[in-house]
Protein backbone atom coordinates (compact mmCIF):
# COMPACT_ATOMS: atom_id res chain seq x y z
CA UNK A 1 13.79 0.48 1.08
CA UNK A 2 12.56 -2.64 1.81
CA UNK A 3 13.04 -5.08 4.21
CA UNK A 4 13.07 -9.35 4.12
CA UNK A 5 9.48 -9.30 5.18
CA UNK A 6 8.21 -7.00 2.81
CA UNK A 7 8.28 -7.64 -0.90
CA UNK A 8 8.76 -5.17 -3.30
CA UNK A 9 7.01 -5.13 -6.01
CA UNK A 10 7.40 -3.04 -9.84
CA UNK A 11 5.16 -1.37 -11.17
CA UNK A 12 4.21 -3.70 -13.75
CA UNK A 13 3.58 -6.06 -11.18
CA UNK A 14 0.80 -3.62 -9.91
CA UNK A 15 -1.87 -4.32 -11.33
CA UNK A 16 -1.70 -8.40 -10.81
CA UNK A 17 -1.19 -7.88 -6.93
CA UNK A 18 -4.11 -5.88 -6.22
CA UNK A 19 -6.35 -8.08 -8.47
CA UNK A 20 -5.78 -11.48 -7.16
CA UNK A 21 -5.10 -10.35 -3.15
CA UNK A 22 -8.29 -9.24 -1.59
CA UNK A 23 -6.69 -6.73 0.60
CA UNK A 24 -4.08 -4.84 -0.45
CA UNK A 25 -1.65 -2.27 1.24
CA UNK A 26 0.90 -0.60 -1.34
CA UNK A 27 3.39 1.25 0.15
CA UNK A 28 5.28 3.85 -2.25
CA UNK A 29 8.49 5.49 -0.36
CA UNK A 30 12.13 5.84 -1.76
CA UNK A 31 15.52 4.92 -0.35
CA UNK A 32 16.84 8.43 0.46
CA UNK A 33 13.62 9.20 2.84
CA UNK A 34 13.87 8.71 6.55
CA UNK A 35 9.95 8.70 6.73
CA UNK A 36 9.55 5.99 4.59
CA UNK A 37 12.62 4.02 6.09
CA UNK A 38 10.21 4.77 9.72
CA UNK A 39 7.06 2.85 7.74
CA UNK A 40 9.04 -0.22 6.83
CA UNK A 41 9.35 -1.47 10.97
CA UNK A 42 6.18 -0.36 11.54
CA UNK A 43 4.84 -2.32 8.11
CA UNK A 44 6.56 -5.20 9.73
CA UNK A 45 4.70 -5.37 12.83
CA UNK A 46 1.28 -4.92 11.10
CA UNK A 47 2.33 -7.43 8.89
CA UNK A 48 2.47 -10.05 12.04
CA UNK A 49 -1.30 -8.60 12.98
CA UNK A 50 -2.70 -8.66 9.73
CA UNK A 51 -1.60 -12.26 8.96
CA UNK A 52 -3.73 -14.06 5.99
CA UNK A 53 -5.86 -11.25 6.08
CA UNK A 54 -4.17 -8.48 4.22
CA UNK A 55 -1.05 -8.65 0.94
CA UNK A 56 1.65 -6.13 2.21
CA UNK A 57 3.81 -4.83 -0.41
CA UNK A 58 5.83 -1.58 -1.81
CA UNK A 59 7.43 0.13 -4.46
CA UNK A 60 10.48 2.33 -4.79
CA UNK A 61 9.02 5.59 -6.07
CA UNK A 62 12.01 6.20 -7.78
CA UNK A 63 11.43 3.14 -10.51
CA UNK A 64 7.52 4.20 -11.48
CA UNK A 65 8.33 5.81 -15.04
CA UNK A 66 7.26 9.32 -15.75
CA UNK A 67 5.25 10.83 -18.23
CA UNK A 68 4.51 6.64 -19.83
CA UNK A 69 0.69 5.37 -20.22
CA UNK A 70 1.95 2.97 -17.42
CA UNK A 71 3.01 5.71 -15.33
CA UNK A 72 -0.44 7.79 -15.84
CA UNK A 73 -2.78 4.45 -15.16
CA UNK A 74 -0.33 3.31 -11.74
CA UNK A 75 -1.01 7.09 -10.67
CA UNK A 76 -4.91 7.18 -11.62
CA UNK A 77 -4.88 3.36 -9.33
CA UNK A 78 -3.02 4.64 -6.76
CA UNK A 79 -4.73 8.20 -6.16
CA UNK A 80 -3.72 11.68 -4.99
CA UNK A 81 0.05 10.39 -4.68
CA UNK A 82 1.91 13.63 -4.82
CA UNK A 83 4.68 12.28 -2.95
CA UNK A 84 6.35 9.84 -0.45
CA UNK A 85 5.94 8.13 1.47
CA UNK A 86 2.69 7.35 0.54
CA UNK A 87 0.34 4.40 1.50
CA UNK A 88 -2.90 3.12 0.11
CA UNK A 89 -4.95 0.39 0.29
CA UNK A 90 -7.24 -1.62 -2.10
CA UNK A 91 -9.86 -3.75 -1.15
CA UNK A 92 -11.06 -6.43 -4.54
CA UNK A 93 -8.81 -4.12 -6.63
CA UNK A 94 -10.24 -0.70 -5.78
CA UNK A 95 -8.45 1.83 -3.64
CA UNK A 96 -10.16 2.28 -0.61
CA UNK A 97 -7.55 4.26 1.40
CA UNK A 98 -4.72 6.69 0.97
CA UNK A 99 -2.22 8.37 3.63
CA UNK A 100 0.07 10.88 2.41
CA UNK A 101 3.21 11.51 4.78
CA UNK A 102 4.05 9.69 7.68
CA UNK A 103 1.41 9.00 9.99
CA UNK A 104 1.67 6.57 13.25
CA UNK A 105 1.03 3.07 13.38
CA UNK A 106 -2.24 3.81 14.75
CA UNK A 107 -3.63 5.55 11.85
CA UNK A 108 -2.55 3.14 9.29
CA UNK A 109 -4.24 0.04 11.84
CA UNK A 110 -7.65 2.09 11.75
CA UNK A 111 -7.50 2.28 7.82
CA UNK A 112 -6.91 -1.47 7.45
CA UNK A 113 -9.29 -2.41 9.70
CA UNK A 114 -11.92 -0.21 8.58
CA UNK A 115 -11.37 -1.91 5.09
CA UNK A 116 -11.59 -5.20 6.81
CA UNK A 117 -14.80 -4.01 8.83
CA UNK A 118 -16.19 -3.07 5.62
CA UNK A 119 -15.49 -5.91 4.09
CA UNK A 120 -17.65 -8.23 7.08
CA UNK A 121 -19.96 -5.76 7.24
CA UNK A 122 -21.30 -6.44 3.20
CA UNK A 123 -20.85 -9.73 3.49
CA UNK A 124 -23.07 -10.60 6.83
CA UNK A 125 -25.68 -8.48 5.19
């Protein structure tokens, strides 16, 4: 599911990412799913654009743990993930964003940079 630029990350490791990376953008897909194969070029080339600005990572949806505490606070962090693939992002640890299904790499630029826009905008003021 992943590729060498992306790192992949469990879900234990979760909650340490998102805290100590400004930006965030957690992608959750799984192995068998074309769509979520589709996100991982296009993560890739917004990875390039989003340089030292924004912490790319994912998880296979297929190792978060069911029914566990840690499986109940990953999917209270993460938001309305009712399936894959599924991409959010989280600005100083808070989810900000959240794109169910595949969408095209134009969507998923708007949502970062809106984040990022945000993110000038409260600090110049």
């Amino acid at each position: 599911m992943t590729t060498n630029a992306q790192r992949e990350i469990s879900v234990n490791q979760f909650e340490g990412i998102i805290q100590s990376h400004e930006t965030v953008v957690v992608k959750i897909g799984e192995y068998g799913c074309p769509p979520c194969r589709r996100y991982d070029r296009m993560v890739i080339e917004l990875m390039d654009e989003f340089s030292g600005k924004v912490e790319f990572v994912c998880i296979d949806g297929d190792t978060i743990p069911h029914g566990s505490e840690e499986s109940r606070s990953f999917k209270r962090a993460v938001g309305p993930y009712t399936g894959v693939p599924y991409i959010t992002i989280f600005k100083n640890g808070e989810r900000t964003e959240g794109i169910l299904g595949f969408r095209d790499n134009t969507e998923l630029r708007e949502a970062i940079n809106r984040v990022l826009c945000d993110s000038n905008d409260k600090q110049n003021n």
